[in-house]
N, C-alpha and C. Protein backbone atom coordinates (compact mmCIF):
# COMPACT_ATOMS: atom_id res chain seq x y z
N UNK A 1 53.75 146.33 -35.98
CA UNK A 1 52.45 145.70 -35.99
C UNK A 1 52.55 144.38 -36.72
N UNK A 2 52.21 143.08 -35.84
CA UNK A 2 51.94 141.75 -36.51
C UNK A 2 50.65 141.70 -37.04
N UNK A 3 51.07 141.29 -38.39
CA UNK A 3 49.61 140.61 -39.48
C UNK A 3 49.00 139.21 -38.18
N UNK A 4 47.73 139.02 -38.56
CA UNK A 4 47.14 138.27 -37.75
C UNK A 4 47.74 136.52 -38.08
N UNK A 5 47.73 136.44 -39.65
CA UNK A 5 48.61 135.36 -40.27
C UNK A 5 49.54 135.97 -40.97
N UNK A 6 50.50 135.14 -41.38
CA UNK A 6 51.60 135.34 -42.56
C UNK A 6 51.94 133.79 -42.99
N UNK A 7 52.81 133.45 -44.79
CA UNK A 7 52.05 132.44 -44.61
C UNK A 7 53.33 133.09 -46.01
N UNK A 8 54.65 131.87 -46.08
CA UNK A 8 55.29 132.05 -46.58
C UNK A 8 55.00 131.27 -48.36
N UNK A 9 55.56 131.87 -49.09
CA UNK A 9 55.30 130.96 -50.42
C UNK A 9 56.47 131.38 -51.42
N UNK A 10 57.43 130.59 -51.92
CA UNK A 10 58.32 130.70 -52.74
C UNK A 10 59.18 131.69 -52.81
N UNK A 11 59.45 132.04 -51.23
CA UNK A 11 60.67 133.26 -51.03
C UNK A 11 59.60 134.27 -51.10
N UNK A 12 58.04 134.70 -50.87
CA UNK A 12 57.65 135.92 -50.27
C UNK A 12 56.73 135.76 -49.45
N UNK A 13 56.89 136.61 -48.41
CA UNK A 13 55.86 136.56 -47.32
C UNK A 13 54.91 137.06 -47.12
N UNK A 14 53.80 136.38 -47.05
CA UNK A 14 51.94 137.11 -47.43
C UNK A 14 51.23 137.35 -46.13
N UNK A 15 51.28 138.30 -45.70
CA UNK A 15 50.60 139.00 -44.25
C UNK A 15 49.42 139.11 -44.62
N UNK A 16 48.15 138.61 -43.79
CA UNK A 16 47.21 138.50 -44.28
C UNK A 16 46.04 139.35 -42.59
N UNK A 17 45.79 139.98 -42.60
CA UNK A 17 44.99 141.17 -41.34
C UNK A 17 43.76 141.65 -41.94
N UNK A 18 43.11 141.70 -40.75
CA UNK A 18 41.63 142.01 -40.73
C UNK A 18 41.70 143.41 -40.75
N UNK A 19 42.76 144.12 -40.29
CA UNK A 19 42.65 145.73 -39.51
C UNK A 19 42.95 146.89 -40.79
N UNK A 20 43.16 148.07 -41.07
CA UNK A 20 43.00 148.58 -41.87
C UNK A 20 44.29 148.99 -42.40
N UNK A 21 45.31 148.69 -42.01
CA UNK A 21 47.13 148.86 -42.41
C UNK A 21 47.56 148.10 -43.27
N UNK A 22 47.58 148.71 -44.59
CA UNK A 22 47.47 147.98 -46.04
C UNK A 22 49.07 147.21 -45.73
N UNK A 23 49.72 147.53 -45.35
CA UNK A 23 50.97 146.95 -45.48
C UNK A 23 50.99 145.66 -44.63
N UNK A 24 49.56 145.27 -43.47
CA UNK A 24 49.47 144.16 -42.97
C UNK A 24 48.98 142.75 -44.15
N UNK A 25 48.74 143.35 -45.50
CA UNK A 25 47.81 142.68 -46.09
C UNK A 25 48.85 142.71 -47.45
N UNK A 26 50.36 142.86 -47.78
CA UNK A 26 50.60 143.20 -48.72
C UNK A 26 51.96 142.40 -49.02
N UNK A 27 52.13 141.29 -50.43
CA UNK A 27 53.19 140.54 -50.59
C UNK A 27 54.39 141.29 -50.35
N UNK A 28 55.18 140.31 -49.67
CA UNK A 28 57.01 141.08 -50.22
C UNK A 28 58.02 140.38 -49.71
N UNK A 29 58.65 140.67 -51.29
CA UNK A 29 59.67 139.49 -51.09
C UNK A 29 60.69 139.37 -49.72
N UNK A 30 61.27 138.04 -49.75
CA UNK A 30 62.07 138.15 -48.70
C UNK A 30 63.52 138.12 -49.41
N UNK A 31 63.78 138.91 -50.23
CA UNK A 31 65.54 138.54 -50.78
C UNK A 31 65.16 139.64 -52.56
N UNK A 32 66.32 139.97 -52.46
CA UNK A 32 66.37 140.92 -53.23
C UNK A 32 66.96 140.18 -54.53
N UNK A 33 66.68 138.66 -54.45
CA UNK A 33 67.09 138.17 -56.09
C UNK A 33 66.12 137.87 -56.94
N UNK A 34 66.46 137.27 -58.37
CA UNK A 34 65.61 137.37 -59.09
C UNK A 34 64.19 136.37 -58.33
N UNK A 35 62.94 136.78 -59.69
CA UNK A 35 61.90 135.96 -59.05
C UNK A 35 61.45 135.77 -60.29
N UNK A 36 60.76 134.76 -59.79
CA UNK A 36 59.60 133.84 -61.01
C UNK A 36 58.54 134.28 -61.26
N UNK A 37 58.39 135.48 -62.29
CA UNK A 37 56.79 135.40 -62.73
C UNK A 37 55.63 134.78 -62.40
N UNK A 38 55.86 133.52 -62.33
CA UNK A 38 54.85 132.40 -61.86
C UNK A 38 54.24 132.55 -60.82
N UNK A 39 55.25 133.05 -59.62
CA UNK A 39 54.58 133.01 -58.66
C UNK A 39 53.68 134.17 -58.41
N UNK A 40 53.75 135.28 -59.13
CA UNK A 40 53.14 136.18 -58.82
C UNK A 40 51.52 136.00 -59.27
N UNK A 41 51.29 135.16 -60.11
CA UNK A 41 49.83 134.92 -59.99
C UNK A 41 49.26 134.17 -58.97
N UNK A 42 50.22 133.13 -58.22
CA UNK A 42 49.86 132.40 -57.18
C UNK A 42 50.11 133.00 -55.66
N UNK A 43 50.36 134.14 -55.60
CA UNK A 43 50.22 135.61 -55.07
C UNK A 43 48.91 135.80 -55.11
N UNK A 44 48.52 136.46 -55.95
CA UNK A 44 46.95 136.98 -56.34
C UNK A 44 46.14 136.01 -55.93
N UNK A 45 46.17 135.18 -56.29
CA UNK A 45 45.05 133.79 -56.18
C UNK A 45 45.01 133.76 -54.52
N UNK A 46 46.14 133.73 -53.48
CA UNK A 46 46.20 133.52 -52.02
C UNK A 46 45.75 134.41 -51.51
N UNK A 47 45.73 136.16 -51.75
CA UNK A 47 44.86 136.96 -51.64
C UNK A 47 43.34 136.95 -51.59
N UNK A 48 43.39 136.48 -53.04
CA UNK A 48 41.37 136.91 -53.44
C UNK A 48 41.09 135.44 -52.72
N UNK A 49 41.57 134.46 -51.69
CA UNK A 49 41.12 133.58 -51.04
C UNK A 49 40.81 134.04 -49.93
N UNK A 50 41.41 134.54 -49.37
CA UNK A 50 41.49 135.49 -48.28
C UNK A 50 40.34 136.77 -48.14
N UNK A 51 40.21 136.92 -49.18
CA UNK A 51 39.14 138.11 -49.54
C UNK A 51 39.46 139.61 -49.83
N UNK A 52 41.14 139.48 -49.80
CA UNK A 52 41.71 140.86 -50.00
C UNK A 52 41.98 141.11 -51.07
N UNK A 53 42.33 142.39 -52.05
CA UNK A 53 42.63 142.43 -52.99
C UNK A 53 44.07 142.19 -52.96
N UNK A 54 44.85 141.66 -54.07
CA UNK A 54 46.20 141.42 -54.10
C UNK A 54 47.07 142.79 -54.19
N UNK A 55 48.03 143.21 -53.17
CA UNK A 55 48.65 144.02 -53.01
C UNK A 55 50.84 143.35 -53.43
N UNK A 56 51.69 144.33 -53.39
CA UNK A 56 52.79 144.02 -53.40
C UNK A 56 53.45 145.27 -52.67
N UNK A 57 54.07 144.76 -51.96
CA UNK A 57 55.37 145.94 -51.02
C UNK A 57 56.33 145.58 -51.66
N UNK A 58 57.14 146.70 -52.53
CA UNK A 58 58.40 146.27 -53.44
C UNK A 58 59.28 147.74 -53.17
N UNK A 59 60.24 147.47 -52.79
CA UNK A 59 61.18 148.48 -52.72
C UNK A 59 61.67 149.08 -54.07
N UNK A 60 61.88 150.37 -54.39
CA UNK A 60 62.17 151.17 -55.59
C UNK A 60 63.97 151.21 -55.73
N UNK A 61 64.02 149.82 -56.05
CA UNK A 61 66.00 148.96 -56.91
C UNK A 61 65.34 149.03 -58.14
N UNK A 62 67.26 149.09 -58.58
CA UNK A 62 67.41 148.33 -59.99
C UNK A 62 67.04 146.90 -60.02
N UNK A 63 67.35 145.92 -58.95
CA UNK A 63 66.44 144.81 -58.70
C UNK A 63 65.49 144.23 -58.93
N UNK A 64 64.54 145.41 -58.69
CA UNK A 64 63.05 145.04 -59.04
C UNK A 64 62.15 145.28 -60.21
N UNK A 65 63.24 146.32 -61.00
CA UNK A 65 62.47 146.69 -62.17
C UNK A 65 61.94 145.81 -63.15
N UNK A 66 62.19 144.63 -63.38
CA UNK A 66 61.44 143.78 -64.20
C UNK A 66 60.45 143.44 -63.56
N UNK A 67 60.29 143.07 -61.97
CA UNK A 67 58.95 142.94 -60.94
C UNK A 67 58.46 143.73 -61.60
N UNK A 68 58.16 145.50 -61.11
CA UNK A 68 57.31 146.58 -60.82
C UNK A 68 57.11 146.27 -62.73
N UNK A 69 57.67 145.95 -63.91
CA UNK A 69 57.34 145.62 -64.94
C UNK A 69 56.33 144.62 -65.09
N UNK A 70 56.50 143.75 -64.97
CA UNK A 70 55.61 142.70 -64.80
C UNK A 70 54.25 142.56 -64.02
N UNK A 71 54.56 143.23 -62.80
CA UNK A 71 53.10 143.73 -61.74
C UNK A 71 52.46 144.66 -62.80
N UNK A 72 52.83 145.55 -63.42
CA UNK A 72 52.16 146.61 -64.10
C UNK A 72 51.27 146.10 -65.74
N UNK A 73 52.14 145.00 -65.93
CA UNK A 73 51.55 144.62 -67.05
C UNK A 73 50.43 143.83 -66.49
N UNK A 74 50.42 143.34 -65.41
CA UNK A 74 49.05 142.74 -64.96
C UNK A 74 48.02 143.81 -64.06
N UNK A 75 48.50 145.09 -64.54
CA UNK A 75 47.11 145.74 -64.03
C UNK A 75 47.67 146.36 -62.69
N UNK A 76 48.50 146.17 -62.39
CA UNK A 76 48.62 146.96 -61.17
C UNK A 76 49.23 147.89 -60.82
N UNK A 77 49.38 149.03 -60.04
CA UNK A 77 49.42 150.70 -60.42
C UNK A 77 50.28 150.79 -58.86
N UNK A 78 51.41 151.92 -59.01
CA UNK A 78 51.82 151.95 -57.56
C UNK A 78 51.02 153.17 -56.75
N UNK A 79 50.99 152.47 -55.74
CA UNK A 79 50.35 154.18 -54.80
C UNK A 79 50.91 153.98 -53.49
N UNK A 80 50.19 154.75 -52.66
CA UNK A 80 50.82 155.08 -51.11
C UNK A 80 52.79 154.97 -51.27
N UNK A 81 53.68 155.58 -51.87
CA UNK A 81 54.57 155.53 -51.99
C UNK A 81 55.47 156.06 -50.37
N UNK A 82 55.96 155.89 -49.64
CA UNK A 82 56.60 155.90 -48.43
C UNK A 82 58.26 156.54 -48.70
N UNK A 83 58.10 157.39 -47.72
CA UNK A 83 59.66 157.90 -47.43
C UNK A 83 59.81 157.88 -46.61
N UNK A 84 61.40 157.28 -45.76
CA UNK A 84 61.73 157.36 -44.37
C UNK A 84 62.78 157.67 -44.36
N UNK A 85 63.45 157.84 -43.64
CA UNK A 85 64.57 158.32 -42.37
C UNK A 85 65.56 157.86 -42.05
């Protein structure tokens, strides 16, 4: 399923959909290297323009653990967790 826009910004890609498939509406990175804090507020901000709440699709690496650190210190909680095949 294609997001209606997507709409790249500093190595992550922001799918932005009207329809009800949270993962059409949800940041994620494109590269599994480090990232800039920074951008993750300018994340949020491209969201609540949009009118969505700011979401993140982050895969569960050693990679990301300072991300899913940093997302959490700003309030944000993981859910719908996914297993595949």
């Amino acid at each position: 399923m294609a997001a209606d826009q997507a709409h790249e910004q500093a190595g992550w890609l922001l799918p932005v959909d009207i329809g009800t498939v949270g993962r059409a509406r949800s940041a994620v990175p494109l590269s599994h290297e480090s990232v800039n804090p920074v951008v993750l507020d300018a994340i949020v901000r491209a969201y609540r323009r949009h009118g969505f709440p700011p979401a993140f699709r982050l895969p569960d690496l050693p990679a990301f653990e300072r991300l899913h650190g940093w997302l959490a210190g700003m309030g944000f909680v993981r859910e719908q967790p996914t297993l595949t095949q």
